[in-house]
N, C-alpha and C. Protein backbone atom coordinates (compact mmCIF):
# COMPACT_ATOMS: atom_id res chain seq x y z
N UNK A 1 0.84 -1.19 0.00
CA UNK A 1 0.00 0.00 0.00
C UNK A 1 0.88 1.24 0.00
N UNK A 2 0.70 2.04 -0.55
CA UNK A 2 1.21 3.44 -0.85
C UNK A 2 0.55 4.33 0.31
N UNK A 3 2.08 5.32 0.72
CA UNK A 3 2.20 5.38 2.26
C UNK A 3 1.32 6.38 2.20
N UNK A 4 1.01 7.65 1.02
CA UNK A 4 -0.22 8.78 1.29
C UNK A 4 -1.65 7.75 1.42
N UNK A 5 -1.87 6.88 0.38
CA UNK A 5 -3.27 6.08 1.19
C UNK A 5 -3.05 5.59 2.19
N UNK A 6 -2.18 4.50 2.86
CA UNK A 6 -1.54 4.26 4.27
C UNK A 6 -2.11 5.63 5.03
N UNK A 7 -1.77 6.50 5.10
CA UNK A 7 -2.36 7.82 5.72
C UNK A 7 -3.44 8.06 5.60
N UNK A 8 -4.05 8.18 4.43
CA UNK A 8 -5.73 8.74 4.60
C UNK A 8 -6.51 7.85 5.19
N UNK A 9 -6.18 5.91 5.01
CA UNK A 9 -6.78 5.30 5.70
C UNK A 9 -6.49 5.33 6.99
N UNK A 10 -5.42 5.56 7.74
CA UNK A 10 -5.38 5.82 9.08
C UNK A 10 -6.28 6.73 9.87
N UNK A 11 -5.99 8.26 9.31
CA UNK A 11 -6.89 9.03 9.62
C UNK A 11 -8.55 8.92 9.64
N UNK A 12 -8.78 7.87 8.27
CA UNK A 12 -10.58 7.63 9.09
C UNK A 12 -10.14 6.60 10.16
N UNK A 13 -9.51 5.96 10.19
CA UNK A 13 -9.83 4.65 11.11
C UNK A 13 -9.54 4.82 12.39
N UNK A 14 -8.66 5.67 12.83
CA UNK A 14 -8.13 6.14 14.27
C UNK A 14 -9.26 6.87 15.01
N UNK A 15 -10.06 7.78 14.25
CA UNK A 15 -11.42 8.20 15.35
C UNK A 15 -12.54 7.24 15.53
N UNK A 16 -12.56 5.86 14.81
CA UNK A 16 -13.52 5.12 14.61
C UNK A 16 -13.25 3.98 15.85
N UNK A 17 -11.80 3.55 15.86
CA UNK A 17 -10.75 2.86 16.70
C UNK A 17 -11.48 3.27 18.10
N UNK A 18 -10.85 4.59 18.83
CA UNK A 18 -11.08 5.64 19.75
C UNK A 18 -12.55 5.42 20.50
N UNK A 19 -13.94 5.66 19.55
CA UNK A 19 -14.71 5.42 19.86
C UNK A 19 -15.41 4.50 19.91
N UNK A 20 -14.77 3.87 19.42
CA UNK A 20 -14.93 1.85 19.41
C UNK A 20 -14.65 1.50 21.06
N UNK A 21 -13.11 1.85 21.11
CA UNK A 21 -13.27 1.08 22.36
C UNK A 21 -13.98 2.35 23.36
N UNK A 22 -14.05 3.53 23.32
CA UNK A 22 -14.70 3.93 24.31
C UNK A 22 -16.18 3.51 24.89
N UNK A 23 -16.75 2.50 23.81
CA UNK A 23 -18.44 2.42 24.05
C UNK A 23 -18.13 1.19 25.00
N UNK A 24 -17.15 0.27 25.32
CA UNK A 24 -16.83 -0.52 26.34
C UNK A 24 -16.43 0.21 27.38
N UNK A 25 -16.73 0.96 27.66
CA UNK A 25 -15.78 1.81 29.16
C UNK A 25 -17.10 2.79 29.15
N UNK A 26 -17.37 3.01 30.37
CA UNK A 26 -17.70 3.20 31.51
C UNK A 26 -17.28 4.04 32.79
N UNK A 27 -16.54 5.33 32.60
CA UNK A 27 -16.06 5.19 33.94
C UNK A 27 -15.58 7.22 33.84
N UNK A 28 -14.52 7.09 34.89
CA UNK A 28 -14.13 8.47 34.61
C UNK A 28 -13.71 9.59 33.95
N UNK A 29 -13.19 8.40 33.10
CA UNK A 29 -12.50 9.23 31.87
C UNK A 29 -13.38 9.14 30.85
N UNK A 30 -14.23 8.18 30.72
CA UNK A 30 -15.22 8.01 29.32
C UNK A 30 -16.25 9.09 29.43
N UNK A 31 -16.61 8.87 30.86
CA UNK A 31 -18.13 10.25 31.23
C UNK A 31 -17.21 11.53 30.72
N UNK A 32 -16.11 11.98 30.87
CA UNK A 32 -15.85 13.13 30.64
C UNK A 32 -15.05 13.62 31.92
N UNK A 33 -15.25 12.72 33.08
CA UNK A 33 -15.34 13.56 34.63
C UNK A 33 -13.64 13.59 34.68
N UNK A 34 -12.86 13.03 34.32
CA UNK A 34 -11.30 13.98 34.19
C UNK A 34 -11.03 13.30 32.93
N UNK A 35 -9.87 14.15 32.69
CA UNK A 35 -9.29 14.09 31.23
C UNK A 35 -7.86 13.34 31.09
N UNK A 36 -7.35 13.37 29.92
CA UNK A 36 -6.41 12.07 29.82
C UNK A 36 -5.26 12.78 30.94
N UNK A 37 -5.24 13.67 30.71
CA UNK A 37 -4.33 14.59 31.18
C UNK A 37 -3.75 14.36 32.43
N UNK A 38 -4.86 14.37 33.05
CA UNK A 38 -5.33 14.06 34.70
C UNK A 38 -5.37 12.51 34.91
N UNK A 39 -5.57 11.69 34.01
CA UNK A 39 -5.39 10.05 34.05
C UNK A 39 -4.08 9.85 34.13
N UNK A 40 -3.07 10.40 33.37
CA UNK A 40 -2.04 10.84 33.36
C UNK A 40 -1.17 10.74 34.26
N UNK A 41 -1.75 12.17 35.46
CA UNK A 41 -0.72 12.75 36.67
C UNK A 41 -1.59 11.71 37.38
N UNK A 42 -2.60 10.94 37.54
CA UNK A 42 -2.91 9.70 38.54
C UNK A 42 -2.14 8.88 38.35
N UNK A 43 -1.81 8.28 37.19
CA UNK A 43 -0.96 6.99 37.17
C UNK A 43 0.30 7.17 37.65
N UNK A 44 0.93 8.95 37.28
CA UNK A 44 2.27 9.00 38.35
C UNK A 44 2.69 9.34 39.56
N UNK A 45 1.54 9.51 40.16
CA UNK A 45 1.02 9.60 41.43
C UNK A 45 0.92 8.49 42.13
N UNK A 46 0.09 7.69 41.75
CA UNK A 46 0.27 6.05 42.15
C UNK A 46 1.10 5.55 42.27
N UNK A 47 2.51 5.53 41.51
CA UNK A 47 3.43 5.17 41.45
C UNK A 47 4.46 5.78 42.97
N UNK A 48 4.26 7.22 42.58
CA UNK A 48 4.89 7.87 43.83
C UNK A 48 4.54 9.25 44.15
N UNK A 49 4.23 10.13 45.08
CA UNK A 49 3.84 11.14 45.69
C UNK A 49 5.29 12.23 44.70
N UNK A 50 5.10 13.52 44.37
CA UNK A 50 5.73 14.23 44.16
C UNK A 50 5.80 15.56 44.00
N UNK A 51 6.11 16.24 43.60
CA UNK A 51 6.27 17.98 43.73
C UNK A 51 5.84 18.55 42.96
N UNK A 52 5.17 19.53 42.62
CA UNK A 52 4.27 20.12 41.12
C UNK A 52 5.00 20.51 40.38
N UNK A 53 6.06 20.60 40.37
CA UNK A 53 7.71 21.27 39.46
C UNK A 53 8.10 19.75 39.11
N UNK A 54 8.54 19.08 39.73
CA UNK A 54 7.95 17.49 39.32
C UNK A 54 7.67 17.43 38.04
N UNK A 55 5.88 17.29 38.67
CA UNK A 55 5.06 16.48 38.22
C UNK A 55 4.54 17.27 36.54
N UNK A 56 4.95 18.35 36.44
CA UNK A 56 4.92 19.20 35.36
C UNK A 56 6.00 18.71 34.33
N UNK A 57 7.56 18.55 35.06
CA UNK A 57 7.88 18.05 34.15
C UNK A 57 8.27 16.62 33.50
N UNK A 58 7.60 15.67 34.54
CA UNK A 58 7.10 14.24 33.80
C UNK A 58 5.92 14.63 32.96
N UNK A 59 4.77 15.16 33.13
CA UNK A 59 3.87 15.29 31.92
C UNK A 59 4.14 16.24 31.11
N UNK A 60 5.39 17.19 30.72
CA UNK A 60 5.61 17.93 29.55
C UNK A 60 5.10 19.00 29.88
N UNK A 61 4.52 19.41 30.94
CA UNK A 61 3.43 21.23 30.86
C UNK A 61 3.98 21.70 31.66
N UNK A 62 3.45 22.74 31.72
CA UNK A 62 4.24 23.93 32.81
C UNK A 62 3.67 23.74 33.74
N UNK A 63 4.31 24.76 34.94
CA UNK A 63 3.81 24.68 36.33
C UNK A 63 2.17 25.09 36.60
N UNK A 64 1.80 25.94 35.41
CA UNK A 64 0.84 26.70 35.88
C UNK A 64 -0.54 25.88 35.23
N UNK A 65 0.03 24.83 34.02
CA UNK A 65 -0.94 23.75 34.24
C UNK A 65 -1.25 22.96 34.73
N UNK A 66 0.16 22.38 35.12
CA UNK A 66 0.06 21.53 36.01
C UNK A 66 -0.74 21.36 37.26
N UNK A 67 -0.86 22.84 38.06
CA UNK A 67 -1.35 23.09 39.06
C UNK A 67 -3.28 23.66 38.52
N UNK A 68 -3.66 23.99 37.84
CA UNK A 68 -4.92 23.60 36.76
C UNK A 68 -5.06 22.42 37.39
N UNK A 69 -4.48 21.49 36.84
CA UNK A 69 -4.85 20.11 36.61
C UNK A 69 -5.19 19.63 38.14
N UNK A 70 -3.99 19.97 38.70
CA UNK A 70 -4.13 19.53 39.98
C UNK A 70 -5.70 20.03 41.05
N UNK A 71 -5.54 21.41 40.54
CA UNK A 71 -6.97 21.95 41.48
C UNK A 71 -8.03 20.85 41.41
N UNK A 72 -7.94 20.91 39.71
CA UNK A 72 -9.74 19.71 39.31
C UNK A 72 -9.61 18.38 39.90
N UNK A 73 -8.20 17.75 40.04
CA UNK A 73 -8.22 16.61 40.98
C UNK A 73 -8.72 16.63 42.41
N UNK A 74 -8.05 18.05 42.90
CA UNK A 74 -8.29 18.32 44.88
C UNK A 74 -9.71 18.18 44.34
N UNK A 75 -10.32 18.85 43.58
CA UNK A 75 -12.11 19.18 43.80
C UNK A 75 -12.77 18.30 43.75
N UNK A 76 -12.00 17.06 43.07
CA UNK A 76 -12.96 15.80 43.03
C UNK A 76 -12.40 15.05 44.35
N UNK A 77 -11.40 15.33 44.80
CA UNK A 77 -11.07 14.55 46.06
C UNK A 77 -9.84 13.34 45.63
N UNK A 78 -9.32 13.09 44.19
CA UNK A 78 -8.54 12.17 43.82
C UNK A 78 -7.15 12.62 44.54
N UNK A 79 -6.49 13.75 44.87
CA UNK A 79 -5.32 13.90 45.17
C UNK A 79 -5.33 14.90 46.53
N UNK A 80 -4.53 14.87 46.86
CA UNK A 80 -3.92 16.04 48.13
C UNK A 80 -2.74 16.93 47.80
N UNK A 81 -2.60 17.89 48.58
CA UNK A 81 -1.78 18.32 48.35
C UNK A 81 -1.21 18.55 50.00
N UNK A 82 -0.27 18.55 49.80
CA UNK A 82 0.99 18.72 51.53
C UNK A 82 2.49 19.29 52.00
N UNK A 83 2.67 19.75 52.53
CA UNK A 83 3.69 20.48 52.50
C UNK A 83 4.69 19.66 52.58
N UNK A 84 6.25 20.25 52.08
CA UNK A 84 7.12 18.95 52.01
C UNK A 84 7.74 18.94 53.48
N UNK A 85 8.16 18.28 53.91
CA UNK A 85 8.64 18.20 55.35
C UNK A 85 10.32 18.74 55.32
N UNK A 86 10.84 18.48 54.30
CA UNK A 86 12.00 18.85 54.44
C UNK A 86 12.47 20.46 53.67
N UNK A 87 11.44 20.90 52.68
CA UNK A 87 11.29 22.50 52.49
C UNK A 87 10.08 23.39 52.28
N UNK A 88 9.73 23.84 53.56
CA UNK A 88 8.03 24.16 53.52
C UNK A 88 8.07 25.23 52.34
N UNK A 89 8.83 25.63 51.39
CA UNK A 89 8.51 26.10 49.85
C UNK A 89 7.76 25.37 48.64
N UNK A 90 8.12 23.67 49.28
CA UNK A 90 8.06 23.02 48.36
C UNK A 90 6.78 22.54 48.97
N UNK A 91 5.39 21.91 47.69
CA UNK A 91 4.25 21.09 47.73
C UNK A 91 4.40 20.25 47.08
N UNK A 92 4.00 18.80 47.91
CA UNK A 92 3.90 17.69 47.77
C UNK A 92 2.55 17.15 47.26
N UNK A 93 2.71 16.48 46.38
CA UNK A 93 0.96 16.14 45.96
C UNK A 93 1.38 14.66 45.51
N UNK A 94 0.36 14.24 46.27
CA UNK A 94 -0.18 12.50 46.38
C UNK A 94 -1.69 12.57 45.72
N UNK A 95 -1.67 10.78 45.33
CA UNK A 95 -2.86 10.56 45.38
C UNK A 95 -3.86 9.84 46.67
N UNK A 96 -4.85 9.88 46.65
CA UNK A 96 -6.13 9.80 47.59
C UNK A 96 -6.45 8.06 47.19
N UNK A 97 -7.23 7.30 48.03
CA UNK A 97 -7.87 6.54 47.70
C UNK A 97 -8.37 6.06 46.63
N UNK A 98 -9.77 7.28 46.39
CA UNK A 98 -10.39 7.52 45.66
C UNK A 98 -9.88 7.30 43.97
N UNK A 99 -8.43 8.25 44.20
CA UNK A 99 -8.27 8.52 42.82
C UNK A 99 -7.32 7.41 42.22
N UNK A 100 -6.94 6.22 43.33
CA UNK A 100 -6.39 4.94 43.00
C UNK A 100 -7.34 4.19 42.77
N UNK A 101 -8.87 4.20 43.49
CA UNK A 101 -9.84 3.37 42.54
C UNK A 101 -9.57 3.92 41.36
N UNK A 102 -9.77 5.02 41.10
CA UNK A 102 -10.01 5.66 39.42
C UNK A 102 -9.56 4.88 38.67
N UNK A 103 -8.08 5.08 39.09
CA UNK A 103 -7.10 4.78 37.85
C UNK A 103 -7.21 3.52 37.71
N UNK A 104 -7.62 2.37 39.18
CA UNK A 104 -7.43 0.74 38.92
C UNK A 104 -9.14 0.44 38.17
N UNK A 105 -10.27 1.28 38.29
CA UNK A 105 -11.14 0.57 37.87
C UNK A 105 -11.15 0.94 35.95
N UNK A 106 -10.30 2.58 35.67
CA UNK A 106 -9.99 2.64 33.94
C UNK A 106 -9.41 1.58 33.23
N UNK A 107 -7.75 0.83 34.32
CA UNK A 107 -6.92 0.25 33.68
C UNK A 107 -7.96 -0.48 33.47
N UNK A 108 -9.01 -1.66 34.38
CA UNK A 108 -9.50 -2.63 34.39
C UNK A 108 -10.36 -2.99 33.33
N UNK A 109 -11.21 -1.89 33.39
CA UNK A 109 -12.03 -1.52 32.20
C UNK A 109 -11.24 -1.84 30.76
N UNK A 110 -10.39 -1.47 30.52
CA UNK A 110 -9.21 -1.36 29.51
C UNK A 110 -8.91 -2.86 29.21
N UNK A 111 -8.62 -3.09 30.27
CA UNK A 111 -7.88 -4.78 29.58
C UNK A 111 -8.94 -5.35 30.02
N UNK A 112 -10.52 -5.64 29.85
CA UNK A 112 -11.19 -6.62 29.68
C UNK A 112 -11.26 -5.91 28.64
N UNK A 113 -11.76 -5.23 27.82
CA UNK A 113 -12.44 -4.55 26.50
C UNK A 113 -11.28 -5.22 26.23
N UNK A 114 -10.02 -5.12 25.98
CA UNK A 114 -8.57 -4.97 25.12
C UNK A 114 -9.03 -7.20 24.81
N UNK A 115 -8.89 -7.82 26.20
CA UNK A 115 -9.03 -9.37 25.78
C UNK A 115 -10.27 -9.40 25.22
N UNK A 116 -11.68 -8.81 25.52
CA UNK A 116 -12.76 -9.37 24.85
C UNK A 116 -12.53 -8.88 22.70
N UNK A 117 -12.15 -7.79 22.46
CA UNK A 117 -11.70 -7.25 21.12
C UNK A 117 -10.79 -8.03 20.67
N UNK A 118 -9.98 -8.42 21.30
CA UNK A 118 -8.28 -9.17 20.48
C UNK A 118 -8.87 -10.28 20.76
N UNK A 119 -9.61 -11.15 21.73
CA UNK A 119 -9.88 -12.56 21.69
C UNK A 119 -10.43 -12.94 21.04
N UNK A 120 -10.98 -11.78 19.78
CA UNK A 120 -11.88 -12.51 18.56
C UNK A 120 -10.54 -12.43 17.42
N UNK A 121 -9.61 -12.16 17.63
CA UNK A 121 -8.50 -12.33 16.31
C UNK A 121 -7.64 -13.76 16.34
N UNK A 122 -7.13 -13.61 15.39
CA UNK A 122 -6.32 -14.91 15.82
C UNK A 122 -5.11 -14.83 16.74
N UNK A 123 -4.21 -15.71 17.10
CA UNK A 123 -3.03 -15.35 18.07
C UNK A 123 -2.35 -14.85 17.07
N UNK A 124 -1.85 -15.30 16.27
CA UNK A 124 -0.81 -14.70 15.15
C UNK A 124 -0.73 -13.18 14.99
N UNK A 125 -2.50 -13.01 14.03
CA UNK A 125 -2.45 -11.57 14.82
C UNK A 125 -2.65 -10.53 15.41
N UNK A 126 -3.14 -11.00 16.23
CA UNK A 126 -2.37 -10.33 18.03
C UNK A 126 -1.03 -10.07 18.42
N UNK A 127 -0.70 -11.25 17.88
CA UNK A 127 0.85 -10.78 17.73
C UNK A 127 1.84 -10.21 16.79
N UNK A 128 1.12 -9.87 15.59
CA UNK A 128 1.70 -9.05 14.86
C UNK A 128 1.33 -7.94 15.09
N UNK A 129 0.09 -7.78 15.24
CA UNK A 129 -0.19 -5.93 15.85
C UNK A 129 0.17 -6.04 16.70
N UNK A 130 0.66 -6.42 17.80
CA UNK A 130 1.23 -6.24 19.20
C UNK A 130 2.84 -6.00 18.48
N UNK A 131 3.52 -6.42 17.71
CA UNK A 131 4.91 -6.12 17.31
C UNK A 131 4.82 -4.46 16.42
N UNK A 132 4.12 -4.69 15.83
CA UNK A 132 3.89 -3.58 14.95
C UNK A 132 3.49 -2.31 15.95
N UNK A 133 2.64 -2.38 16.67
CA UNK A 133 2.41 -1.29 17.65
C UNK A 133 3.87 -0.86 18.76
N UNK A 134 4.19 -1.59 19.22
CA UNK A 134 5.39 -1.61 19.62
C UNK A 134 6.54 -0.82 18.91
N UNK A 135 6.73 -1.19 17.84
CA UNK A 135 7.42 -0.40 16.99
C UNK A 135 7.31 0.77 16.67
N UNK A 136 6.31 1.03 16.53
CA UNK A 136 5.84 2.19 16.41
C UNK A 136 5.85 3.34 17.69
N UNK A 137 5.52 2.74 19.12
CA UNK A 137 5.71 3.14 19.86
C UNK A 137 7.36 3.60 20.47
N UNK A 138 8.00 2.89 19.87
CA UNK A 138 9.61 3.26 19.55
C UNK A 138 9.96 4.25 19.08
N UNK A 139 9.36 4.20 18.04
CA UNK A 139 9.33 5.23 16.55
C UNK A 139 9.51 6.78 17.29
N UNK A 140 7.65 6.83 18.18
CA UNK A 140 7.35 8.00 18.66
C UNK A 140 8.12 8.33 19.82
N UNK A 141 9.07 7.21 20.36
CA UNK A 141 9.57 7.88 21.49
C UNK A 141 11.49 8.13 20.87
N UNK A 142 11.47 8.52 20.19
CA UNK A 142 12.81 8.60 19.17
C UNK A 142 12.59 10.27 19.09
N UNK A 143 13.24 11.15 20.34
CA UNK A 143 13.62 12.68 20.63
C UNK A 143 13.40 13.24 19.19
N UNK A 144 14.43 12.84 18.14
CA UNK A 144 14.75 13.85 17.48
C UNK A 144 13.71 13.57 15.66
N UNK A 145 12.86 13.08 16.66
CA UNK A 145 11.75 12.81 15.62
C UNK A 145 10.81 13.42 15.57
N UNK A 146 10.53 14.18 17.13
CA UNK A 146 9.73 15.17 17.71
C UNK A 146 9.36 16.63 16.76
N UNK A 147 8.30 17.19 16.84
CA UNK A 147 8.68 18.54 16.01
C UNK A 147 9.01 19.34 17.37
N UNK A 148 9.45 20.40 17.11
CA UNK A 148 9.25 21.62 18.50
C UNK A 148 7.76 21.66 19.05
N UNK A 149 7.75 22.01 20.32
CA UNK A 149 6.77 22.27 20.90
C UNK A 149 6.35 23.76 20.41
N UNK A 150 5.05 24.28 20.28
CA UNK A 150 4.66 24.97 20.24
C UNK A 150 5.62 26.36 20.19
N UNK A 151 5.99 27.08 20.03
CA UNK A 151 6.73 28.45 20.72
C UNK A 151 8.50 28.06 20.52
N UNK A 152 8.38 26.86 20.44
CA UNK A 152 10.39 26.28 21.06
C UNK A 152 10.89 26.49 19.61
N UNK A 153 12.10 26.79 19.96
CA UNK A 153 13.09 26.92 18.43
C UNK A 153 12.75 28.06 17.98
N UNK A 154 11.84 29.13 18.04
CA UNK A 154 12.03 30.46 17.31
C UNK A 154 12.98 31.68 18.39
N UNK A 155 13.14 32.22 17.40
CA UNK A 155 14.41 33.06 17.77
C UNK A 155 13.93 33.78 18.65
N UNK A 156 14.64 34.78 19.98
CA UNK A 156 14.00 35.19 20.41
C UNK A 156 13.69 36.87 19.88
């Protein structure tokens, strides 16, 4: 296949994909009630409690979204925020209970839809789109493949 059709067929099929599996899910992120964004700073939260200078720059945004993001979490009750013990300049933000159900009942949601969808393919391929996706996921994490962010690289 010729890589400009390769492309145009992607582009219909990726919003069709998207809302495919969203009609199996159910939950916080599907209603709308936080955004990937915020699914995001939960999953690295879960992992480990950290600093909004941090946590801004594991998800790529600035401080002043970051802390956005963070408010709509305090308001739903998924995260805290706390002073650091060793420099009361610095805020510490964890996640809550609550916002570890979140994230364990999305993943969950996720990989039954993911086995009930792929358990109708064959193993073979499953495992060729599982190689092929992979690769690709390589692809996108290859720095200098990146374009500039918004604003970056122009002169000042």
């Amino acid at each position: 296949m010729e890589l400009q059709q390769f492309g145009r067929r992607m582009i219909e099929l990726l919003p069709q994909l998207v809302r495919g599996f969203a009609r199996y899910e159910h939950n916080y992120l599907s209603r709308g009630e936080i955004t990937l964004p915020q699914l995001w700073a939960l999953e690295q939260l879960n992992r480990s409690s950290c600093c909004m200078h941090e946590l801004a720059r594991l998800l790529g945004i600035s401080r002043p979204a970051a802390t956005g993001l963070i408010d709509r979490l305090l308001a739903q009750e998924m995260v805290r925020r706390e002073d650091d013990p060793e420099d009361r300049r610095m805020v510490r933000v964890s996640i809550t209970a609550k916002g570890r159900r979140v994230v364990k009942t999305i993943w969950e949601q996720k990989r039954r839809m993911i086995v009930d969808v792929f358990g109708r393919i064959s193993p073979d391929d499953r495992a060729q789109y599982l190689a092929t996706v992979e690769q690709v996921v390589r692809i996108l994490g290859e720095k200098e493949l990146l374009p500039p962010r918004h604003g970056a690289g122009k002169p000042a």
